[in-house]
Structure formats: structure tokens, C-alpha cells
Protein backbone atom coordinates (compact mmCIF):
# COMPACT_ATOMS: atom_id res chain seq x y z
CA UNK A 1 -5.82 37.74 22.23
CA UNK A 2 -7.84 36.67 25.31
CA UNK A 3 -7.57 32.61 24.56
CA UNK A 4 -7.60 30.90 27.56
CA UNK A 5 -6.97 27.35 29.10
CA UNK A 6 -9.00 27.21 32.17
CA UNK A 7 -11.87 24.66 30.98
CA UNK A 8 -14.98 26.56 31.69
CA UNK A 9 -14.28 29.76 29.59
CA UNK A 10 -13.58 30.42 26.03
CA UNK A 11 -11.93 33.35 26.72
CA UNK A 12 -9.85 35.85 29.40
CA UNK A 13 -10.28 39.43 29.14
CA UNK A 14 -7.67 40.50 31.81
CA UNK A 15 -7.73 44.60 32.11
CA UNK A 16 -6.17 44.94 35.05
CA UNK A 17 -2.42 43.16 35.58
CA UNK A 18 -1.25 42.59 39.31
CA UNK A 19 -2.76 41.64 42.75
CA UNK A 20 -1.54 41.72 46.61
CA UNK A 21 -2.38 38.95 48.49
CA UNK A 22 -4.95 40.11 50.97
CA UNK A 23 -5.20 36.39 53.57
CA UNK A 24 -7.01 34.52 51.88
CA UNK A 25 -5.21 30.99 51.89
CA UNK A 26 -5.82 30.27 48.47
CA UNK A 27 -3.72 33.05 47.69
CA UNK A 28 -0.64 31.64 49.11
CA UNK A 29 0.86 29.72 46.23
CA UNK A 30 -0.65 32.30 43.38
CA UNK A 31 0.44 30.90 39.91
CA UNK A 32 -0.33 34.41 38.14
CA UNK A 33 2.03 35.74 40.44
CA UNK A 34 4.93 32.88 40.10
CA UNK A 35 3.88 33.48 36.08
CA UNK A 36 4.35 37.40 36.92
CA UNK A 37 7.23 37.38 38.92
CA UNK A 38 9.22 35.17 36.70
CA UNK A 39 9.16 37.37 33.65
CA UNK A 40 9.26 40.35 35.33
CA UNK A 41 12.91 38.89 36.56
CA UNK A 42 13.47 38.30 32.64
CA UNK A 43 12.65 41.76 31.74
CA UNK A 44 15.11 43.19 34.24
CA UNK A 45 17.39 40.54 32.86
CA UNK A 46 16.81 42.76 29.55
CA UNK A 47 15.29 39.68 27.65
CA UNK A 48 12.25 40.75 25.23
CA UNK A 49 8.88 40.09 27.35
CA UNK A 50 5.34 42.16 26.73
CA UNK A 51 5.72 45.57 28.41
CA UNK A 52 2.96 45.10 31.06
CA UNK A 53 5.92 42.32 33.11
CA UNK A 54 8.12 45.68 33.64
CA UNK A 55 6.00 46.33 36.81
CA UNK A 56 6.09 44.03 39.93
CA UNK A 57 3.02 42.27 40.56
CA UNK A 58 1.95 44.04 43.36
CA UNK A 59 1.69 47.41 41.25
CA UNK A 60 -1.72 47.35 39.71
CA UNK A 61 -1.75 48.04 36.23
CA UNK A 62 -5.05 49.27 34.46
CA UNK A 63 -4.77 47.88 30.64
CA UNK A 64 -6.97 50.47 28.69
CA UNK A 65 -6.00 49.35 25.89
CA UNK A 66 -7.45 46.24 26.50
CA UNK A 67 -10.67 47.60 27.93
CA UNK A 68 -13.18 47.29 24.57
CA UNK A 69 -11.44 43.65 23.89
CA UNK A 70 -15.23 42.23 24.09
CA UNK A 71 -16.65 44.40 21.31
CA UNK A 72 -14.07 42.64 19.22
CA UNK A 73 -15.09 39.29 19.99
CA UNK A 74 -17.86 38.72 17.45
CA UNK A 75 -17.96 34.65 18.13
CA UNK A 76 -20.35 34.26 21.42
CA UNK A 77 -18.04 33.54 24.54
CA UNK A 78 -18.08 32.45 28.07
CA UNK A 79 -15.37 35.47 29.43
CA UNK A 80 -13.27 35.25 32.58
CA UNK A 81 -12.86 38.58 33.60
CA UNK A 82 -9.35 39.19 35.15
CA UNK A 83 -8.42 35.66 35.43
CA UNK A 84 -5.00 37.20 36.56
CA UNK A 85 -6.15 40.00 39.02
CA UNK A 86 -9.19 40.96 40.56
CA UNK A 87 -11.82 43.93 38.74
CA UNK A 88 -12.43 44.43 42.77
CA UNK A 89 -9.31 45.04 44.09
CA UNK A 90 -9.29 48.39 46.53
CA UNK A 91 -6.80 49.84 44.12
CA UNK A 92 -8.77 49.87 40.90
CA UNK A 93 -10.18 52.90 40.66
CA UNK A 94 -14.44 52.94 40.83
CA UNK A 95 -14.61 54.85 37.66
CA UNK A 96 -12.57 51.67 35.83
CA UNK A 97 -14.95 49.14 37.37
CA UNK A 98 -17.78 51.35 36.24
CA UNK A 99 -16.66 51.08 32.46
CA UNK A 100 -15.66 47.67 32.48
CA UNK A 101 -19.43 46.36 33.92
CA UNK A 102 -20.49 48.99 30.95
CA UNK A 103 -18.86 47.34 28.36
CA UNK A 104 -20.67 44.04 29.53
CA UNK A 105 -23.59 44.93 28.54
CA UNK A 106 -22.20 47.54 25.07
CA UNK A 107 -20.90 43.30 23.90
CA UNK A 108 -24.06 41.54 25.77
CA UNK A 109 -23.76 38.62 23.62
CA UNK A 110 -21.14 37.18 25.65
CA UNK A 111 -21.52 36.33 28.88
CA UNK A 112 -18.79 37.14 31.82
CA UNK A 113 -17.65 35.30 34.94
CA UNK A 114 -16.54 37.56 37.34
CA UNK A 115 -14.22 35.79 40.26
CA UNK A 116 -13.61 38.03 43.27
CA UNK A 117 -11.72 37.77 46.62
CA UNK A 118 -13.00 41.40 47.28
CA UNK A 119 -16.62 40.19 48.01
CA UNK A 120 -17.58 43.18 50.66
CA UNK A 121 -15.86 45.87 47.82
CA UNK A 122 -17.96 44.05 45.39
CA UNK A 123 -21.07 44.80 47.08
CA UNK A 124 -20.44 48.20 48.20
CA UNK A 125 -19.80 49.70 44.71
CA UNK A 126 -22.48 47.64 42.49
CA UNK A 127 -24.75 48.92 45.99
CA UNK A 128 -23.56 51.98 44.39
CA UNK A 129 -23.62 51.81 40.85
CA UNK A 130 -26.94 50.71 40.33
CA UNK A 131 -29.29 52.01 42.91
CA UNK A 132 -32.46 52.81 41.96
CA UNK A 133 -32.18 56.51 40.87
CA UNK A 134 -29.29 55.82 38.08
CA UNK A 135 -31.58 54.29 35.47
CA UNK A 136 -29.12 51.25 35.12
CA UNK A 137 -31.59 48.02 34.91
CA UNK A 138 -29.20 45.61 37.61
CA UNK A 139 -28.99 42.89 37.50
CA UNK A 140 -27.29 42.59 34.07
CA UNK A 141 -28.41 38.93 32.99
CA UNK A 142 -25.64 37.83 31.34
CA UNK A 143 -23.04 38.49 34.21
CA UNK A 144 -22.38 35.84 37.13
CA UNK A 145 -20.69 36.67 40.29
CA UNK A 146 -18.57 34.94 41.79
CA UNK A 147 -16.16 34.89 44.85
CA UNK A 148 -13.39 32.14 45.58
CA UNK A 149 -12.94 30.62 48.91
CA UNK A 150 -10.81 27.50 49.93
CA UNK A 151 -11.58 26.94 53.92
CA UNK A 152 -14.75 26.99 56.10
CA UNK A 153 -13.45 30.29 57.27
CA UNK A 154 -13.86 32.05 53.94
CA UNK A 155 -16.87 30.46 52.55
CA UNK A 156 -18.69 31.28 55.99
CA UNK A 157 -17.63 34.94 55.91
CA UNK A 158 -17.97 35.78 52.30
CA UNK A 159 -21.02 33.84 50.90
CA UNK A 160 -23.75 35.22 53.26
CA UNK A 161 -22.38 38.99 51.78
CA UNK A 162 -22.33 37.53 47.88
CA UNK A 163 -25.96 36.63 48.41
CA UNK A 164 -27.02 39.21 49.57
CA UNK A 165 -25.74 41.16 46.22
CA UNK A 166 -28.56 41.46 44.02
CA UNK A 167 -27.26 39.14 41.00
CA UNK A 168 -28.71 37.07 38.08
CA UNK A 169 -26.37 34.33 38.88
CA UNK A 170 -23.57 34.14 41.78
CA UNK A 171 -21.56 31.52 42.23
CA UNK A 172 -18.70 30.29 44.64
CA UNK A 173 -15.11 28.61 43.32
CA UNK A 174 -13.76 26.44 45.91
CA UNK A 175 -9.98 26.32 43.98
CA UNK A 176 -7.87 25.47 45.68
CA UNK A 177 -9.46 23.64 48.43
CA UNK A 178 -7.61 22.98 50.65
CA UNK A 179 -9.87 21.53 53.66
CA UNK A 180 -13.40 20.05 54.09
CA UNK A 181 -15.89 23.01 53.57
CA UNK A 182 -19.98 22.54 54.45
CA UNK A 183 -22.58 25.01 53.28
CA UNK A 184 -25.06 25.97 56.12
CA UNK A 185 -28.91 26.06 55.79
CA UNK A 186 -29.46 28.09 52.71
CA UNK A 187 -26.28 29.28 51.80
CA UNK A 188 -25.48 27.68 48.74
CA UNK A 189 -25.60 29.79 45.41
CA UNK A 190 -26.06 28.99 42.07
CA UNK A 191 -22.99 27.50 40.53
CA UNK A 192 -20.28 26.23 42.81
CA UNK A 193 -16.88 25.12 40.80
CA UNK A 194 -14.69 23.24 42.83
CA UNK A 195 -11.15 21.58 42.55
CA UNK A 196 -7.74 20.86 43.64
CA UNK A 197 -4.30 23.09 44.20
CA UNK A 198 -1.97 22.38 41.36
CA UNK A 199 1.46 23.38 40.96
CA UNK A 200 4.74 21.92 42.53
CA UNK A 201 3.68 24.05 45.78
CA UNK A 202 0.18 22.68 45.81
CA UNK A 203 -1.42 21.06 49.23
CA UNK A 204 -2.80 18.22 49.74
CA UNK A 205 -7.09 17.79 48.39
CA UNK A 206 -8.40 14.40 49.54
CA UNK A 207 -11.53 13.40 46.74
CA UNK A 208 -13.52 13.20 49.93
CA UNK A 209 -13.56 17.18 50.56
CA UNK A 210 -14.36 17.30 46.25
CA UNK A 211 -16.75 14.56 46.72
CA UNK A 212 -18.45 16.39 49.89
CA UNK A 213 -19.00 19.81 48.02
CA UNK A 214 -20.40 18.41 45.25
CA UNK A 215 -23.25 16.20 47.36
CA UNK A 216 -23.94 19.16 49.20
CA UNK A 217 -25.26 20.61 45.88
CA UNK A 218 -27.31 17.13 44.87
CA UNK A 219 -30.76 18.74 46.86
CA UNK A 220 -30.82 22.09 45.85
CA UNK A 221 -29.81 21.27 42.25
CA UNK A 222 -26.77 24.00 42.42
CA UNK A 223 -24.81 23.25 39.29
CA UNK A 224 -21.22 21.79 39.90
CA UNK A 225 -18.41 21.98 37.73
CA UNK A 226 -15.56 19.91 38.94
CA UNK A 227 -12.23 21.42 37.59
CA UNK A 228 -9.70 19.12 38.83
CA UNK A 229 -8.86 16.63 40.96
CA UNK A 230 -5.60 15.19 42.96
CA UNK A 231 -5.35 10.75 42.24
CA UNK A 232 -2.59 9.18 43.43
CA UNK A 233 -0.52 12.31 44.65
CA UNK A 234 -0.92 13.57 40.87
CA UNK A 235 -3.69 16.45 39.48
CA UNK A 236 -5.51 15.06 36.56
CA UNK A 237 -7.53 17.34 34.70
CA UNK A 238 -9.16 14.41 32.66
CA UNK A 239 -12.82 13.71 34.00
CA UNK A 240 -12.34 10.35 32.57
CA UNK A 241 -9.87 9.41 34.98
CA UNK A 242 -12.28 10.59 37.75
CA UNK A 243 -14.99 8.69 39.84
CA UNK A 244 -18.04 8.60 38.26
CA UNK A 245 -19.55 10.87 40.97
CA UNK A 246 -17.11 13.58 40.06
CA UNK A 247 -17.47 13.63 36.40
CA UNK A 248 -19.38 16.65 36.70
CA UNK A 249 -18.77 19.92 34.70
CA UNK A 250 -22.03 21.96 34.44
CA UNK A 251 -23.44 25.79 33.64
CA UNK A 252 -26.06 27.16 35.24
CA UNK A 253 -28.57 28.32 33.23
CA UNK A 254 -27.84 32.17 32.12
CA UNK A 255 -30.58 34.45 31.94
CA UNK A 256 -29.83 35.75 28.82
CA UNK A 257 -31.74 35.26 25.12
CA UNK A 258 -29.37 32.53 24.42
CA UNK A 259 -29.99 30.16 27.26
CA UNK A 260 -26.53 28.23 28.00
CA UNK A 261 -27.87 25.09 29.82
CA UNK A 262 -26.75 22.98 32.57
CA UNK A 263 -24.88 20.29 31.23
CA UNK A 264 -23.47 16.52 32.54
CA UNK A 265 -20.87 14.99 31.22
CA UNK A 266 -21.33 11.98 29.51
């Protein structure tokens, strides 16, 4: 339970099934929503699929069963939390968010990558859940923020609001980009993960938008962790098939006791 393929986490620890798109244009081809919406036709097709696929996408599950899944996981992970969904959607209820950042810190030894496209929800409630009067210590250490953008448009409306979230690490995930992106003045956070559409829907990513992101993090050593890229009209996923300037799939370094370092690949 909770394995995942997506090369910078060990594992997914999705408690909340569905999303609704809400404009952003990486949103437009959504695979968890293809992945959804086909076995949701198979269950109404009365073939045998997990219960959670009798709901449309768009109806937001909460998965409280799934909830303590981290307590569970005794092996140290990296954890991408709803890699399916979004914790921040407006129609997860405050209380659930409130438990899940709980249990973050009830299995501390892990650490969790939380990917938003609800940045300005994001910073209202943790504004709210961990003021100064609460006695929560925020930030947790071992918890990295992170909202996904894939034009100029996003990234300059949504990364001045993630950093001004008080956060041990925040990050931005340019997947998909789809255009040339630039980060202004100071306005570059501490991880920024960037990488092609893929798919049989997916647009076009030239290596010189890939290539541009990650020089733009060269100065104020921002780690980089290239996911993917598009050669030859195909995605490879193999850094040895990529330029040598692109080879690039690094951590930031977590403060937590167990220190997971930046890391280049060889």
C-alpha cells in the first residue's frame, strides 16, 4: 500500500480521492483523472475495481481509513501526500487537513511532500492552524511545501503567496511545463522540480524552457530535480539519455535529525 512510481518519493499516501480542475493549465490533460475516469466507467460496467472508483472524480472522497497509513510505515520514506488530489482542495474539510498535518509529525520519521494548486487555501488555514496561541511549534521540519505551476502566469501569482507561508522547506513543481517560465528578483524557493507533459495528450516542452529553469537556480543554489524530459518528440525518463546539464535530480536538505542531502547525479 502507498508504493509509488514518481522518482522522487518512496511512497504515496493519497487520503483524499478526486479533484475539479480549478484553471490552472497543467490541469488540462490530468492523468489521475483519465486513470479515475476510466475505471470508474469499468465499475459501472459492473467489472470488479476498488470501491473508492464508484464515485466520479469530481466527488471528493475523504479515505479515513487510509488516514494513519504513515504510522505503519516503519522503513524511513520520502511521502507524496495526495499525489492524486490535493490535501488543499476547498472541499476537504479544515478539520481533515488538521489531522492529516497531525499525523506528520505522530510518524515524524518520514518526511512529506506536499504539492498544492490551492496555494492561497494553503496559507489561510496553516495562518490558522498554527498561530501563535495554539502551542503547535510550525514549522514542522520534516514537511516541504510545495505548489505546481506550468506558465509565467501561475508561477508569478502563486510563488510570492507560498513564500510568504512560514515553511521549513517550499518548493515549486514546474510539471508540466508547458512554456518558458523566469523567476523574478528573489522569488525562487528552495527546491524547484521541473519536467515535461507526458501522455498521448501531452504539449509540446522544448529542453530550452527545462534548460532555462534549471540555470535560473545555478546562483542561488536552489536544488533542481529534473523529472523528465521530451527528445525527439518522445518523453524519456532516463537521465542518461539527457544533456549533461539536465542530469540533475537533487533534495534539498531537510531539517530534520536525519539530514537527506542534496544530491547530483553521477
Amino acid at each position: 500500500m502507498g508504493t509509488t512510481q514518481i522518482p522522487y518519493a518512496d511512497k504515496s499516501w493519497n487520503l483524499t480521492v478526486g479533484c475539479t480542475h480549478n484553471g490552472m493549465r497543467g490541469c488540462d490533460n490530468c492523468w489521475a483523472k483519465d486513470l479515475h475516469d476510466m475505471r470508474h466507467k469499468a465499475y459501472l460496467a459492473g467489472k470488479k475495481v476498488p470501491l473508492q472508483y464508484a464515485k466520479p472524480f469530481s466527488e471528493i472522497q475523504l479515505r479515513y481509513d487510509r488516514l494513519e497509513d504513515p504510522l505503519h510505515w516503519r522503513k524511513q520514506c520520502r511521502i507524496f501526500v495526495c499525489s492524486m488530489s490535493d490535501i488543499f482542495h476547498p472541499l476537504v474539510p479544515e478539520s481533515y487537513i488538521y489531522k492529516a498535518l497531525l499525523i506528520t509529525q505522530r510518524a515524524n520519521w518520514h518526511t512529506y511532500m506536499i504539492f498544492t494548486k490551492q496555494v492561497k487555501r494553503m496559507k489561510m488555514l496553516l495562518d490558522k492552524f498554527y498561530g501563535t496561541s495554539n502551542g503547535i511549534k510550525w514549522p514542522f521540519e520534516n514537511v516541504c511545501l510545495i505548489v505546481s505551476c506550468s506558465t509565467q502566469k501561475e508561477l508569478d501569482e502563486n510563488v510570492p503567496i507560498l513564500l510568504d507561508i512560514t515553511a521549513a522547506i517550499r518548493g515549486v513543481s514546474l510539471e508540466p511545463l508547458i512554456e518558458r517560465v523566469d523567476f523574478y528578483d528573489s522569488l525562487i524557493p528552495d527546491l524547484v522540480i521541473v519536467g515535461c507533459e507526458s501522455g498521448p495528450k501531452r504539449r509540446p516542452c522544448k529542453l530550452e524552457w527545462i534548460e532555462n529553469a534549471v540555470r535560473h537556480c545555478d546562483e542561488p543554489n536552489v536544488s533542481v530535480y529534473v523529472k523528465q524530459l521530451e527528445i525527439n518528440g518522445k518523453v524519456s525518463k532516463n537521465p542518461k539519455e539527457w544533456p549533461k546539464w539536465a542530469q540533475r535530480q537533487e533534495y534539498p536538505i531537510f531539517m530534520c535529525r536525519w539530514q537527506i542531502t542534496s544530491k547530483v547525479l553521477k
